[in-house]
Protein backbone atom coordinates (compact mmCIF):
# COMPACT_ATOMS: atom_id res chain seq x y z
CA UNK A 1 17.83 -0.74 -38.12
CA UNK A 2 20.30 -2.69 -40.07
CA UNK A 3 19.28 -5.67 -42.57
CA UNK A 4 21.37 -7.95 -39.91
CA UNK A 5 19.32 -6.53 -36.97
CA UNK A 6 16.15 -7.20 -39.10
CA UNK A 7 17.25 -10.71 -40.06
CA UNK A 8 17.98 -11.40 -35.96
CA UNK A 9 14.85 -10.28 -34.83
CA UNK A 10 13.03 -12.15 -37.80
CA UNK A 11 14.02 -15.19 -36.51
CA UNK A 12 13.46 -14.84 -32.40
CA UNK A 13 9.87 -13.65 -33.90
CA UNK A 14 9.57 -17.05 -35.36
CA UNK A 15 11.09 -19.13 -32.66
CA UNK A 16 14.04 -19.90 -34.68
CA UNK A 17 17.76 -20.56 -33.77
CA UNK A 18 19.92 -17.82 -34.94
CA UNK A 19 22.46 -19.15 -37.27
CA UNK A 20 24.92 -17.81 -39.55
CA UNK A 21 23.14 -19.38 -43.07
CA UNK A 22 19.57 -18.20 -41.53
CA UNK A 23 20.76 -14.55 -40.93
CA UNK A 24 22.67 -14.77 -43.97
CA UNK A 25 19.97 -16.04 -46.18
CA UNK A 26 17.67 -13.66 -44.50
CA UNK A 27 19.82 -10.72 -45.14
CA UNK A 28 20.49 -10.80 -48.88
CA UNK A 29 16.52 -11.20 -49.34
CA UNK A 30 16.13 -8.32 -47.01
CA UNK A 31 19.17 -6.63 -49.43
CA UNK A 32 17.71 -7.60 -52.81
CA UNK A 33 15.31 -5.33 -54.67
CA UNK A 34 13.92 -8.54 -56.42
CA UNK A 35 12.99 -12.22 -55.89
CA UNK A 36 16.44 -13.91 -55.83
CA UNK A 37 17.22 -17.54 -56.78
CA UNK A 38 18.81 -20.03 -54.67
CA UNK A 39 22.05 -19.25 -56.30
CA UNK A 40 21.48 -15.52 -56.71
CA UNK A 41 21.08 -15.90 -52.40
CA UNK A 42 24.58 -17.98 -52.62
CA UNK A 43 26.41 -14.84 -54.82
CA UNK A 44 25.25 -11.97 -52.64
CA UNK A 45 26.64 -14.19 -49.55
CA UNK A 46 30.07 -14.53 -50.98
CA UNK A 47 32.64 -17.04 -49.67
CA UNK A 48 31.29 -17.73 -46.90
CA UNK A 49 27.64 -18.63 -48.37
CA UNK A 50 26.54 -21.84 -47.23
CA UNK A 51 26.18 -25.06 -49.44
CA UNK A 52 23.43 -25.36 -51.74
CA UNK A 53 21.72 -27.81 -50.19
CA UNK A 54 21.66 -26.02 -46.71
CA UNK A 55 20.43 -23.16 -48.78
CA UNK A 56 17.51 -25.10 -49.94
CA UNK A 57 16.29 -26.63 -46.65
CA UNK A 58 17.14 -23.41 -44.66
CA UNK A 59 14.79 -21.42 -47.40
CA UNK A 60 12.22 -24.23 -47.11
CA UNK A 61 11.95 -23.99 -43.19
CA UNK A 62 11.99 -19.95 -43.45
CA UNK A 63 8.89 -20.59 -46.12
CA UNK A 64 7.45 -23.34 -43.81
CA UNK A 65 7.53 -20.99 -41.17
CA UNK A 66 5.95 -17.88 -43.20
CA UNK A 67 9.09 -15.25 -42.99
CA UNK A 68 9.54 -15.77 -46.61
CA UNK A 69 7.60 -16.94 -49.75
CA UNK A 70 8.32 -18.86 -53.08
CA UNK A 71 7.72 -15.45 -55.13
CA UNK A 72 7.78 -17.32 -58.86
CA UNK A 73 8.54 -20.20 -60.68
CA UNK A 74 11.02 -19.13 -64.12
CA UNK A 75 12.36 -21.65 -66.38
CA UNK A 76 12.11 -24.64 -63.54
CA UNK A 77 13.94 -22.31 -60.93
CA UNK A 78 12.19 -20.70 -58.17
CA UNK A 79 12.40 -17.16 -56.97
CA UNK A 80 12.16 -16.24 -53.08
CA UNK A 81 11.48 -12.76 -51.22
C-alpha cells in the first residue's frame, strides 16, 4: 500500500473529509524519515503545497484528532510525525 492509499484511509478512519492539503500533508509525514516542520511539510509538497496557514490548522485538526503528534519543539518551531 502506497503512502497516498495510507493517507486516504487515515482519514475515513478518523471521520475526516478527504482533501487534497489533508492527503497531502498526510503523505509527506508518512514520506519523511523525521519530524518535519510546517515548512519542511510545504517543500516536500511542491507547487501545489497549500498555504501556510491552511498548513497550520489542517496539522492542528490532524493532531486534535490523534493521526499525528507535535513530535518537538526546536528553536520556537515545532516538529510533527
Amino acid at each position: 500500500m502506497n503512502n497516498r492509499t495510507r493517507a486516504v484511509k487515515l482519514l475515513q478512519t478518523a471521520h475526516l473529509r478527504q482533501t487534497d492539503p489533508r492527503t497531502a500533508i498526510i503523505e509527506a509525514l508518512l514520506d519523511a524519515d523525521r519530524p518535519l516542520t510546517q515548512e519542511q511539510i510545504a517543500e516536500c509538497i511542491g507547487v501545489s503545497a497549500p498555504n501556510k496557514t491552511t498548513i497550520y490548522r489542517t496539522l492542528m485538526s490532524l493532531v486534535e484528532k490523534g493521526l499525528i503528534h507535535k513530535a518537538y519543539l526546536e528553536e520556537r518551531t515545532w516538529h510533527f510525525e
